[in-house]
Protein backbone atom coordinates (compact mmCIF):
# COMPACT_ATOMS: atom_id res chain seq x y z
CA UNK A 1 -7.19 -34.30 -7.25
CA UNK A 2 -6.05 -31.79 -9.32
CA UNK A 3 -2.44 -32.72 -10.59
CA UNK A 4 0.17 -30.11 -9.38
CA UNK A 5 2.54 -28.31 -11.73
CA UNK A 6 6.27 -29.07 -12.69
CA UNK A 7 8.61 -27.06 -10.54
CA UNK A 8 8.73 -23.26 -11.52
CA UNK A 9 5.67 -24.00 -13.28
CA UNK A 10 3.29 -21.99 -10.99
CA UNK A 11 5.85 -19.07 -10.77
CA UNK A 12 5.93 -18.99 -14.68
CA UNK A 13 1.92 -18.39 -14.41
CA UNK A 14 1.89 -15.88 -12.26
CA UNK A 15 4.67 -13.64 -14.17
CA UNK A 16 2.63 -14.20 -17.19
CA UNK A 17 -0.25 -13.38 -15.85
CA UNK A 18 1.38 -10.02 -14.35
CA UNK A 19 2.80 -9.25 -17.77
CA UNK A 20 -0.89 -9.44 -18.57
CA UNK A 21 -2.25 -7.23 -16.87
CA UNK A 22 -0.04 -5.03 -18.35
CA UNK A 23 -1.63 -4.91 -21.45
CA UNK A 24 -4.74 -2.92 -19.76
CA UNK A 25 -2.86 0.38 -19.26
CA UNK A 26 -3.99 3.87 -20.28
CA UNK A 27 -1.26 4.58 -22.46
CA UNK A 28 0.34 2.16 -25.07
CA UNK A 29 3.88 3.20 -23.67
CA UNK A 30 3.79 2.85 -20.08
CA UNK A 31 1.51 1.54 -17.39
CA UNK A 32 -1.04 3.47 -16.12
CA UNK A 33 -4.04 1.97 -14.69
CA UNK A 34 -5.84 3.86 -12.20
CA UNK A 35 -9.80 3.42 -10.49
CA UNK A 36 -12.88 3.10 -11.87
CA UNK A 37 -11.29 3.32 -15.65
CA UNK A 38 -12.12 0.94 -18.60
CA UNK A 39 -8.70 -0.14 -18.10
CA UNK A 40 -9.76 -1.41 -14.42
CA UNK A 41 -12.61 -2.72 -15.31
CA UNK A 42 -10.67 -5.36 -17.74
CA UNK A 43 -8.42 -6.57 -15.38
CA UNK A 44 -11.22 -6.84 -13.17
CA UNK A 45 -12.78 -9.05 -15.73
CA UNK A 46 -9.56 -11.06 -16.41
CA UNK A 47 -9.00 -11.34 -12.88
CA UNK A 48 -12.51 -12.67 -12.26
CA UNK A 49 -11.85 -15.34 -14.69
CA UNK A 50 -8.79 -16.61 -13.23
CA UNK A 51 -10.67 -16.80 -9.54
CA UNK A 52 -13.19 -19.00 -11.23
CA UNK A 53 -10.58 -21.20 -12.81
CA UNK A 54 -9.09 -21.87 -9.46
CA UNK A 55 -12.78 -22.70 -8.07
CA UNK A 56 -13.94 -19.56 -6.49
CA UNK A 57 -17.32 -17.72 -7.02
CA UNK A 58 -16.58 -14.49 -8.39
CA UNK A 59 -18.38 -10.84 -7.79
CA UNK A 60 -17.27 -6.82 -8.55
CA UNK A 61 -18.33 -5.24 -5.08
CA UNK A 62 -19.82 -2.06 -4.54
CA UNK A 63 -16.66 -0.04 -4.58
CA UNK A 64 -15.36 -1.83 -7.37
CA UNK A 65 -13.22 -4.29 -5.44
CA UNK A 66 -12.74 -7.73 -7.41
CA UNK A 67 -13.77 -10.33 -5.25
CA UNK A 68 -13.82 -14.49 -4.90
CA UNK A 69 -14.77 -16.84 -2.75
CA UNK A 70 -14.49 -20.97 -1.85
CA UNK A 71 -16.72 -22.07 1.20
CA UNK A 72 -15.09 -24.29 4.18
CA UNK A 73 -15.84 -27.66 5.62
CA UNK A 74 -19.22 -26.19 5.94
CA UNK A 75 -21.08 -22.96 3.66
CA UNK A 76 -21.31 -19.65 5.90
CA UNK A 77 -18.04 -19.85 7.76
CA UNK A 78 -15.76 -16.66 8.16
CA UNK A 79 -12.98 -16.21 5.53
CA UNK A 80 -9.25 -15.83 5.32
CA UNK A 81 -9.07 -12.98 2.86
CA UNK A 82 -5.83 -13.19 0.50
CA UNK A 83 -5.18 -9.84 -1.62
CA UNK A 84 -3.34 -7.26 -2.44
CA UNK A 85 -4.20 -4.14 -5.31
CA UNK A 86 -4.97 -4.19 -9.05
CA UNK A 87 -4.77 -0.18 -9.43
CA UNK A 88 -1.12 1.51 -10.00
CA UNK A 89 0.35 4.63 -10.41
CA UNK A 90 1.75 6.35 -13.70
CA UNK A 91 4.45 4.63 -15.48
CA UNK A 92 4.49 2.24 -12.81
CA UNK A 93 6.18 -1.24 -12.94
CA UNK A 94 4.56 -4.93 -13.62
CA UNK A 95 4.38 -6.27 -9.65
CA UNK A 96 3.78 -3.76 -6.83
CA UNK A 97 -0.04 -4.97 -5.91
CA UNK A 98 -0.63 -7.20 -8.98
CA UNK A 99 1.98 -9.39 -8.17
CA UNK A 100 -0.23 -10.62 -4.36
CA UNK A 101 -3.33 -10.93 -6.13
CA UNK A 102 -2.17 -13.42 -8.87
CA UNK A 103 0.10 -15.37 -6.44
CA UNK A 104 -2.99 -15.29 -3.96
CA UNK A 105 -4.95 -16.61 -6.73
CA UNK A 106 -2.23 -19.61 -7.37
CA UNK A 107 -2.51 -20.23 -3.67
CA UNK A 108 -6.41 -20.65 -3.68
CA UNK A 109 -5.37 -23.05 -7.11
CA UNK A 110 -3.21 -25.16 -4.77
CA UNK A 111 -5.75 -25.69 -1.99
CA UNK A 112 -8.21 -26.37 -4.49
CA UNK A 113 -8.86 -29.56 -2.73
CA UNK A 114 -8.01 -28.66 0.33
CA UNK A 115 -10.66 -28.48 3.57
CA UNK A 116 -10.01 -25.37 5.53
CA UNK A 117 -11.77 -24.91 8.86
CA UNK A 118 -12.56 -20.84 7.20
CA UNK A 119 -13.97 -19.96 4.11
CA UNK A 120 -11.12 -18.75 1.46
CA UNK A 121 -11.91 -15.27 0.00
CA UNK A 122 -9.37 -13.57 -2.62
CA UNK A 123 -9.66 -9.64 -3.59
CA UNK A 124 -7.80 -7.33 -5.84
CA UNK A 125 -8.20 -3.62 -4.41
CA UNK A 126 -9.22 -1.31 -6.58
CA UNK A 127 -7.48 1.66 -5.51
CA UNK A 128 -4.58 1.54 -3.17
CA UNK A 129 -2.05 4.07 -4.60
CA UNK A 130 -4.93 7.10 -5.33
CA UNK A 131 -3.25 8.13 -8.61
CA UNK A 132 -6.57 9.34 -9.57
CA UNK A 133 -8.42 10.91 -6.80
CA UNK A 134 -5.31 11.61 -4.74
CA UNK A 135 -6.93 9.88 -1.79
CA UNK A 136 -5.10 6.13 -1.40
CA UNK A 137 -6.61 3.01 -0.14
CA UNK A 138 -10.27 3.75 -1.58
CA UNK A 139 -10.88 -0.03 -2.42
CA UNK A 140 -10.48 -1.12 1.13
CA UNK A 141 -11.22 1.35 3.24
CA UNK A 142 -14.76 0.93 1.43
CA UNK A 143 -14.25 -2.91 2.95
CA UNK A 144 -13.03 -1.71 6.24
CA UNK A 145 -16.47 0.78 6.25
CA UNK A 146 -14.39 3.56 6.70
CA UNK A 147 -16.11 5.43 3.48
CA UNK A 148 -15.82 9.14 3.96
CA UNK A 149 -18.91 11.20 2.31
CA UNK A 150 -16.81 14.24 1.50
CA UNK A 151 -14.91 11.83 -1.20
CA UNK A 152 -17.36 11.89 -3.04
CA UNK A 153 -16.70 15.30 -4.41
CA UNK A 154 -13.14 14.66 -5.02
CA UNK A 155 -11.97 15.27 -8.63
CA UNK A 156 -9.30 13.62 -11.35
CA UNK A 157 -7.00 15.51 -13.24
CA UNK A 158 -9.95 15.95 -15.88
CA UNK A 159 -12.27 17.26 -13.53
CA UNK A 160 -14.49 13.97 -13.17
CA UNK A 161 -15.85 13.63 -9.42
CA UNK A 162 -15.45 10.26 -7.48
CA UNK A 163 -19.23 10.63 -7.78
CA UNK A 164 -19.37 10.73 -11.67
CA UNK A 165 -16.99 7.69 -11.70
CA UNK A 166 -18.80 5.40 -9.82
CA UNK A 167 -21.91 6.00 -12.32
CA UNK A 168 -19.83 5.44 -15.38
CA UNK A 169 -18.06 2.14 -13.78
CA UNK A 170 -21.82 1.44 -13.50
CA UNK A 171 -21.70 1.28 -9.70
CA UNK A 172 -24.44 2.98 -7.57
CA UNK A 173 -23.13 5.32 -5.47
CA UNK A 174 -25.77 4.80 -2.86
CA UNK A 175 -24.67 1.34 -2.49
CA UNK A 176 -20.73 1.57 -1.80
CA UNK A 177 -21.49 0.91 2.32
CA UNK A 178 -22.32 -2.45 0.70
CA UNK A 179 -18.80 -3.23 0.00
CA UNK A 180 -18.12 -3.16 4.28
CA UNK A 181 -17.15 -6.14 5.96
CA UNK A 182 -17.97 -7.30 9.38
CA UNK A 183 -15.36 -8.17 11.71
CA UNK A 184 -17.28 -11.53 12.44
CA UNK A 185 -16.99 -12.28 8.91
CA UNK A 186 -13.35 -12.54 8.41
CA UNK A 187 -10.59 -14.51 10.10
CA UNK A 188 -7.58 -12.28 9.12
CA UNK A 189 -5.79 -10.95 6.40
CA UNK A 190 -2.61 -12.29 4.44
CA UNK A 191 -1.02 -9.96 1.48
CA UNK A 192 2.27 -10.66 -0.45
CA UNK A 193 4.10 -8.37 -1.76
CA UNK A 194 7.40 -6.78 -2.81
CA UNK A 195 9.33 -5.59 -0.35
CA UNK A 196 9.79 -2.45 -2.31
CA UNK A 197 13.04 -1.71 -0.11
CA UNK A 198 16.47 -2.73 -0.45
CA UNK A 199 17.22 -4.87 2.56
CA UNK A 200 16.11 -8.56 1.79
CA UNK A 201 18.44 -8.07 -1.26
CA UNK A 202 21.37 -6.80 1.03
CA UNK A 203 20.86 -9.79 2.84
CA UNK A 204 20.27 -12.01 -0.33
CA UNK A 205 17.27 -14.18 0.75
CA UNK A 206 13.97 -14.28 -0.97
CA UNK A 207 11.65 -13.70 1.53
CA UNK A 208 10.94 -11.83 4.86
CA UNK A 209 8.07 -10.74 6.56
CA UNK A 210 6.58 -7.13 8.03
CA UNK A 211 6.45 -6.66 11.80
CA UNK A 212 4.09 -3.56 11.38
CA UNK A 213 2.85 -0.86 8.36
CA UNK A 214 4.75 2.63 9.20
CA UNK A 215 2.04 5.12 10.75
CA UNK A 216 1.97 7.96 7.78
CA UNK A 217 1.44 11.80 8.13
CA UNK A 218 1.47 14.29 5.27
CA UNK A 219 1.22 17.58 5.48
CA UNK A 220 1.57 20.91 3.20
CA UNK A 221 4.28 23.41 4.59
CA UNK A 222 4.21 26.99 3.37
CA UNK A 223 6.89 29.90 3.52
CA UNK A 224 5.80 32.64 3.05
CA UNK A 225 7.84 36.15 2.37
CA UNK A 226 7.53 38.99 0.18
CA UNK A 227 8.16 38.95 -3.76
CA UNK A 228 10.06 41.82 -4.53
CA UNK A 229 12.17 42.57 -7.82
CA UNK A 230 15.66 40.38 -7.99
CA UNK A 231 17.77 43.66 -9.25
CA UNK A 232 16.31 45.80 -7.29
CA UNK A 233 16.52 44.53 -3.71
CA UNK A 234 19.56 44.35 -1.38
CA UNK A 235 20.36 41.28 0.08
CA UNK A 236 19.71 42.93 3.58
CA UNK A 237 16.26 43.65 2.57
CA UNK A 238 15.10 40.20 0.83
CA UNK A 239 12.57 38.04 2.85
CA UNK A 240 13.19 34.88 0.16
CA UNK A 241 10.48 31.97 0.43
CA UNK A 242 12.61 29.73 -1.46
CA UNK A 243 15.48 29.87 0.10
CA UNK A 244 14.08 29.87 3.10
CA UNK A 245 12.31 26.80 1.98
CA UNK A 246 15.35 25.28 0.53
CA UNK A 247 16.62 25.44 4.87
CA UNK A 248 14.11 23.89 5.39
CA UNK A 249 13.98 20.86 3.40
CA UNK A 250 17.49 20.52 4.37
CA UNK A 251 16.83 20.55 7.96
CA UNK A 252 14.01 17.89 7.86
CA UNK A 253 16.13 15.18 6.01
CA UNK A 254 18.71 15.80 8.85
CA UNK A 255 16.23 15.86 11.70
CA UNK A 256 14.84 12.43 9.91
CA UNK A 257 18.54 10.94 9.65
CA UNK A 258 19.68 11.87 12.95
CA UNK A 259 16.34 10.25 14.76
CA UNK A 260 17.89 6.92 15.02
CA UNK A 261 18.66 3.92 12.37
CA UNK A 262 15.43 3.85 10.01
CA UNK A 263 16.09 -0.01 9.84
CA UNK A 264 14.89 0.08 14.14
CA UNK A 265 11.62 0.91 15.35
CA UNK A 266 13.21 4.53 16.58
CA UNK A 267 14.05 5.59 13.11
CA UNK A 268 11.22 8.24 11.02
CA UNK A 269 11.57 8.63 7.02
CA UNK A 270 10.69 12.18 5.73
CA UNK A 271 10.11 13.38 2.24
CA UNK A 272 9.62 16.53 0.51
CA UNK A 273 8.52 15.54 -2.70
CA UNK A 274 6.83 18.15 -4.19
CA UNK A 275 7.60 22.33 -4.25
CA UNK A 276 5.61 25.10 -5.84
CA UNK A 277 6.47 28.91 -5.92
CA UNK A 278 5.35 31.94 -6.26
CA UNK A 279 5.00 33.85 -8.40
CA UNK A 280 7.71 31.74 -10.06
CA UNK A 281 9.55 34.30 -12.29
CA UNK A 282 12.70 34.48 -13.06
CA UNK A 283 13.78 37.81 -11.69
CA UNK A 284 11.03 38.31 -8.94
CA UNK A 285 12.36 36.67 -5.49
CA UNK A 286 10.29 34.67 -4.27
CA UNK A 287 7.21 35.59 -1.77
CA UNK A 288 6.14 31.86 -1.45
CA UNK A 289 7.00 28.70 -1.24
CA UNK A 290 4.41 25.56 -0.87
CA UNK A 291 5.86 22.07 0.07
CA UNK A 292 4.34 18.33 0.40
CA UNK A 293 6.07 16.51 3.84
CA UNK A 294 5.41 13.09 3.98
CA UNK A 295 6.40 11.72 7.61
CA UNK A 296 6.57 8.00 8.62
CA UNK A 297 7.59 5.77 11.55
CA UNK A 298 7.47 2.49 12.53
CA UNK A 299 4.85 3.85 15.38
CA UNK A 300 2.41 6.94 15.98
CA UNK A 301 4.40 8.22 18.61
CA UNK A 302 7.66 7.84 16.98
CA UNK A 303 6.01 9.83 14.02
CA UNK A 304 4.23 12.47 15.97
CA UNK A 305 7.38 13.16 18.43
CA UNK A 306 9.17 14.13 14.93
CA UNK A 307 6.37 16.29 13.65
CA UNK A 308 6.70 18.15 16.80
CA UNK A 309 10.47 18.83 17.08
CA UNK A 310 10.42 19.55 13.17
CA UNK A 311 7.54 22.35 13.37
CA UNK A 312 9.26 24.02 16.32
CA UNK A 313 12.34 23.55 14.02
CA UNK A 314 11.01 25.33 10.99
CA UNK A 315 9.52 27.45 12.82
CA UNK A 316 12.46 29.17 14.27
CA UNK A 317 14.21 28.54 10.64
CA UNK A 318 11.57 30.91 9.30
CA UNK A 319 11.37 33.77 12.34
CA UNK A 320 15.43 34.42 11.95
CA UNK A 321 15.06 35.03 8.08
CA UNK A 322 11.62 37.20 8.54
CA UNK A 323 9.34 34.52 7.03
CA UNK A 324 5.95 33.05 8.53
CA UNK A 325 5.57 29.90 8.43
CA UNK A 326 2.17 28.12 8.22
CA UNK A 327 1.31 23.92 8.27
CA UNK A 328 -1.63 21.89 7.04
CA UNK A 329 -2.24 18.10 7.60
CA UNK A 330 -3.42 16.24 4.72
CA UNK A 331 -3.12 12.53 5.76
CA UNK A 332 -2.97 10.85 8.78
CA UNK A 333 -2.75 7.08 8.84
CA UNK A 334 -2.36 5.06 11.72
CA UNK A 335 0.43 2.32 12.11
CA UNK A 336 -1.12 -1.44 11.57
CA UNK A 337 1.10 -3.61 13.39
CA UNK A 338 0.88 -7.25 12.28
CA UNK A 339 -1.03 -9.77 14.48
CA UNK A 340 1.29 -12.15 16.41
CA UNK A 341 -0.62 -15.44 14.96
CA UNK A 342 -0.38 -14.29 11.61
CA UNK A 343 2.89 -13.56 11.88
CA UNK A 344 3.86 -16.62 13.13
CA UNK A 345 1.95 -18.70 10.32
CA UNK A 346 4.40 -16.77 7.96
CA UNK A 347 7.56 -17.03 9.57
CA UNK A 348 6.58 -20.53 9.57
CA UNK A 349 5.68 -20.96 6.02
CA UNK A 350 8.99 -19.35 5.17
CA UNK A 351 10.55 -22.07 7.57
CA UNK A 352 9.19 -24.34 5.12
CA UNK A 353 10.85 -23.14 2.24
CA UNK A 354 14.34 -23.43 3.92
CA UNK A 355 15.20 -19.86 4.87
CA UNK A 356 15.46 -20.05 8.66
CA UNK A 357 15.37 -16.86 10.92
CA UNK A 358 13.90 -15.01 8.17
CA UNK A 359 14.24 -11.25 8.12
CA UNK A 360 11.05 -9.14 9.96
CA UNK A 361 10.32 -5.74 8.58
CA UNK A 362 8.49 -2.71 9.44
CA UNK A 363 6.83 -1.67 6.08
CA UNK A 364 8.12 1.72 5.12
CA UNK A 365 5.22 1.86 2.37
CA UNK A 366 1.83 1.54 2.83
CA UNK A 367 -0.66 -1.04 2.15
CA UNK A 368 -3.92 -2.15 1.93
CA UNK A 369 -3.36 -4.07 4.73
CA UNK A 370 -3.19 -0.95 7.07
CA UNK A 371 -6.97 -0.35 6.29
CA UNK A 372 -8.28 -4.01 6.72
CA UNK A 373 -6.52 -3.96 9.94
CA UNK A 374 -9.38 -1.44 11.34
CA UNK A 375 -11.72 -4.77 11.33
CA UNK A 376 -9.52 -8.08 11.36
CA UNK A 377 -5.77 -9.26 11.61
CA UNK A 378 -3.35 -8.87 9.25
CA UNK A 379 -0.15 -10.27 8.29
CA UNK A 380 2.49 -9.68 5.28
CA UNK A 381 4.41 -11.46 3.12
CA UNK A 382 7.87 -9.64 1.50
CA UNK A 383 9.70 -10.66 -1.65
CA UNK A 384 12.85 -9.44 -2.28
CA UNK A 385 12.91 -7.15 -5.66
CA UNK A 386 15.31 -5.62 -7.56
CA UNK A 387 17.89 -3.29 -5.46
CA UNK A 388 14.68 -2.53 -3.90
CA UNK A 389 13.25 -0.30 -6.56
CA UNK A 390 9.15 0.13 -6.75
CA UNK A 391 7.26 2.63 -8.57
CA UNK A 392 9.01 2.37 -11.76
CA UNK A 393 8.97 0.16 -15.23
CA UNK A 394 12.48 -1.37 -14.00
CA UNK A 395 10.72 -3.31 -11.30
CA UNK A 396 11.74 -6.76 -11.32
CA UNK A 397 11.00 -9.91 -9.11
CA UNK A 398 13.34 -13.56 -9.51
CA UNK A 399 11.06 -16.91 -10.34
CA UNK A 400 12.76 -18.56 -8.32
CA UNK A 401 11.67 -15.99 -5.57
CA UNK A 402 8.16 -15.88 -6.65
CA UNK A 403 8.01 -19.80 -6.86
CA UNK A 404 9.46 -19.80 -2.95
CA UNK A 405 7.33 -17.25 -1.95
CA UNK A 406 4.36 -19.36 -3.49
CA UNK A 407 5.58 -22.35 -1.54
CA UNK A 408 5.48 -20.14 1.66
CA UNK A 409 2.24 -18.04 1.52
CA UNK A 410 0.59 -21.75 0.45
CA UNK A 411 2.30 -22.92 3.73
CA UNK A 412 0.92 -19.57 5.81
CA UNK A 413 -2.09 -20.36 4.65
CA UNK A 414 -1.81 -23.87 5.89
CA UNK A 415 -0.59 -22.88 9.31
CA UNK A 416 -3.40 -20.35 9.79
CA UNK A 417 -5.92 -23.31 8.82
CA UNK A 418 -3.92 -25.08 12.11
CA UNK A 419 -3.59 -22.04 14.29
CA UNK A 420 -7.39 -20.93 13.83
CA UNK A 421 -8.89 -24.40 14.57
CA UNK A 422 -6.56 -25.10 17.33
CA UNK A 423 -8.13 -21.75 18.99
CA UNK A 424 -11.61 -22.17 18.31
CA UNK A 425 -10.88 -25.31 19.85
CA UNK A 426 -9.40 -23.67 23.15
CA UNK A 427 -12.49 -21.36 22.98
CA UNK A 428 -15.53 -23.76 22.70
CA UNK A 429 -17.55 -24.97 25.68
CA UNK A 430 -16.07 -27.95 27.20
């Protein structure tokens, strides 16, 4: 048997090993490590490496996906897949993504000697947060065999194709359907990861767990006026995009607030986050105005109710200042609840921690998760992080919290193990 770790010992690996990976970043001042880069392809390497230390045969897959796998009680069996993503986005902090993967990696270390009734497989996505392509969830969607041939022609910020960077990662192209998984294959899915909200800290307790991934929709909204000179033209006369735009953007936060608690299941989250215009001078009004709307809800009908009142909204917004008003989906992502079973191996390996009636959570953000659960269960993990803040250097995670949350996903993992072969047992010929 391998001998186990002082306390906090395991938590002190996996923040080192998160600091790590910091190191293989695209710029020397911040971290930046996007798909199908050199700087991917070492952390894929280091990752590899710390798979095989904790007994797992190792292999890149055909859409670049790190992968690793220990057999069952017996070679061939499905797997439990533990994950989460290796890729982030600019000036991003040390944990969202890379923080599952290493603790899933400590997990596989503590079952070392384990017998599971499943197979154990570990991955680290490579692209969940599309900072490069600007299409998320590449990695697994690849594994769900959702692959989309029209990708192929989308383009970084330097004009290299999806295409292009497949052949300099040296993958094949040709071969990325190879990366898809079989339902049959896989038992479920378990990812950890920051909560990247606020509320397990309001609550101050380490870990909850997600009850379902919010169903996304993004779309680009455009006003559109008439640009005429800034002297020249009487307010009576002005059909302004921008400020036309600017009622609008107020009007959708207050549609969002006013659709019920965003903590319940009622509740939708909308962002503007992005707003070009033209022609953008300083003394021409504006004749158009082109906005990002990102739309979420715990469900797709929650979501798609909003989208409905909102465009009738804008549109009558727009008609009493002059201004057309046009809308063009982007993104649409369907919600991924959480499967029962998993959930309850969770809540129970937080029960074994301590933390009774821990908190449940519908996911605001998305994960890769939401794409495996086209072909298998899923369940989540949350760890509380600092006053909730993601995306950013100043994200920060307690070891105290990461060495509790190890204790529980090893326990979920444990009470899958129990809940799989009790129901394989229920299903066999008598």
């Amino acid at each position: 048997m391998n001998a186990r770790p002082g306390p906090g010992a395991d938590a002190a690996r996996v923040l080192e090993r998160c600091h790590e990976l910091d190191r293989y970043s695209a710029h020397p001042a911040h971290l930046e490590r996007t798909h199908l880069t050199p700087q991917h392809a070492r952390a894929n390497e280091v990752v590899a490496g710390w798979m095989a230390d904790a007994g797992l045969r190792t292999w890149v897959d055909a859409a670049g996906n790190v992968c690793g796998r220990r057999e069952g009680r017996e070679p061939g069996l499905p797997a439990l897949l533990l994950g989460s993503h290796l890729d982030t986005v600019p000036d991003a902090g040390s944990y969202d993504g890379m923080l599952g993967v290493v603790m899933a990696i400590a997990v596989a270390q503590r079952l070392h000697d384990v017998e599971l009734p499943f197979a154990l497989e570990l991955i680290g996505f490579s692209d969940e947060e599309g900072s490069r392509f600007g299409t998320a969830l590449l990695g697994s969607q690849a594994v769900a065999g959702h692959w989309r041939e029209d990708w192929w022609d989308l383009r970084d910020r330097d004009g290299v194709t999806l295409h292009q960077a497949f052949l300099d990662f040296g993958l094949d192209p040709r071969r990325v359907h190879e990366a898809a998984r079989q339902p049959h294959e896989l038992v479920g899915y378990l990812e950890a990861h920051i909560e990247q909200g606020p509320y397990l800290e309001a609550r101050d307790e380490p870990l909850g767990y997600v009850t379902t991934i919010a169903g996304a929709r993004r779309f680009r909204l455009s006003v559109v006026g008439e640009a005429r000179h800034a002297g020249g033209t009487p307010y009576a006369r002005r059909r302004d995009a921008l400020v036309g735009a600017a009622e609008v953007i107020t009007e959708i936060e207050r549609m969002a607030r006013a659709s019920g608690d965003a903590d319940e299941h009622d509740g939708c989250i909308a962002t503007v986050g992005r707003i070009e215009v033209q022609p953008g001078a300083v003394n021409v009004i504006p004749g158009r105005a082109d906005l990002s709307l990102d739309l979420r809800a715990a469900t797709d009908e929650a979501r798609d109710a909003m989208w409905v009142r909102m465009e009738r909204r804008i549109q009558e917004l727009c008609a009493a200042r002059g201004l057309r008003f046009e809308a063009q989906e982007r993104h649409r992502a369907p919600a991924a609840p959480c499967a029962p079973w998993l959930t309850d191996a969770v809540v129970a390996g937080i029960g074994s921690t301590g933390q009774p009636s821990p908190l449940g959570l519908w996911s605001r953000a998305g994960h890769d998760a939401m794409a495996m659960a086209r072909i298998t269960d899923i369940g989540m993990l949350f760890l509380r992080c600092h006053d909730g803040i993601s995306h950013h250097p100043d994200e920060a995670v307690l070891p105290e919290d990461v060495e509790v949350g190890l204790d529980a996903f090893e326990a979920a993992v444990r009470a899958t193990a129990t809940s799989y072969a009790a129901r394989a047992l229920r299903s066999s010929p008598a």
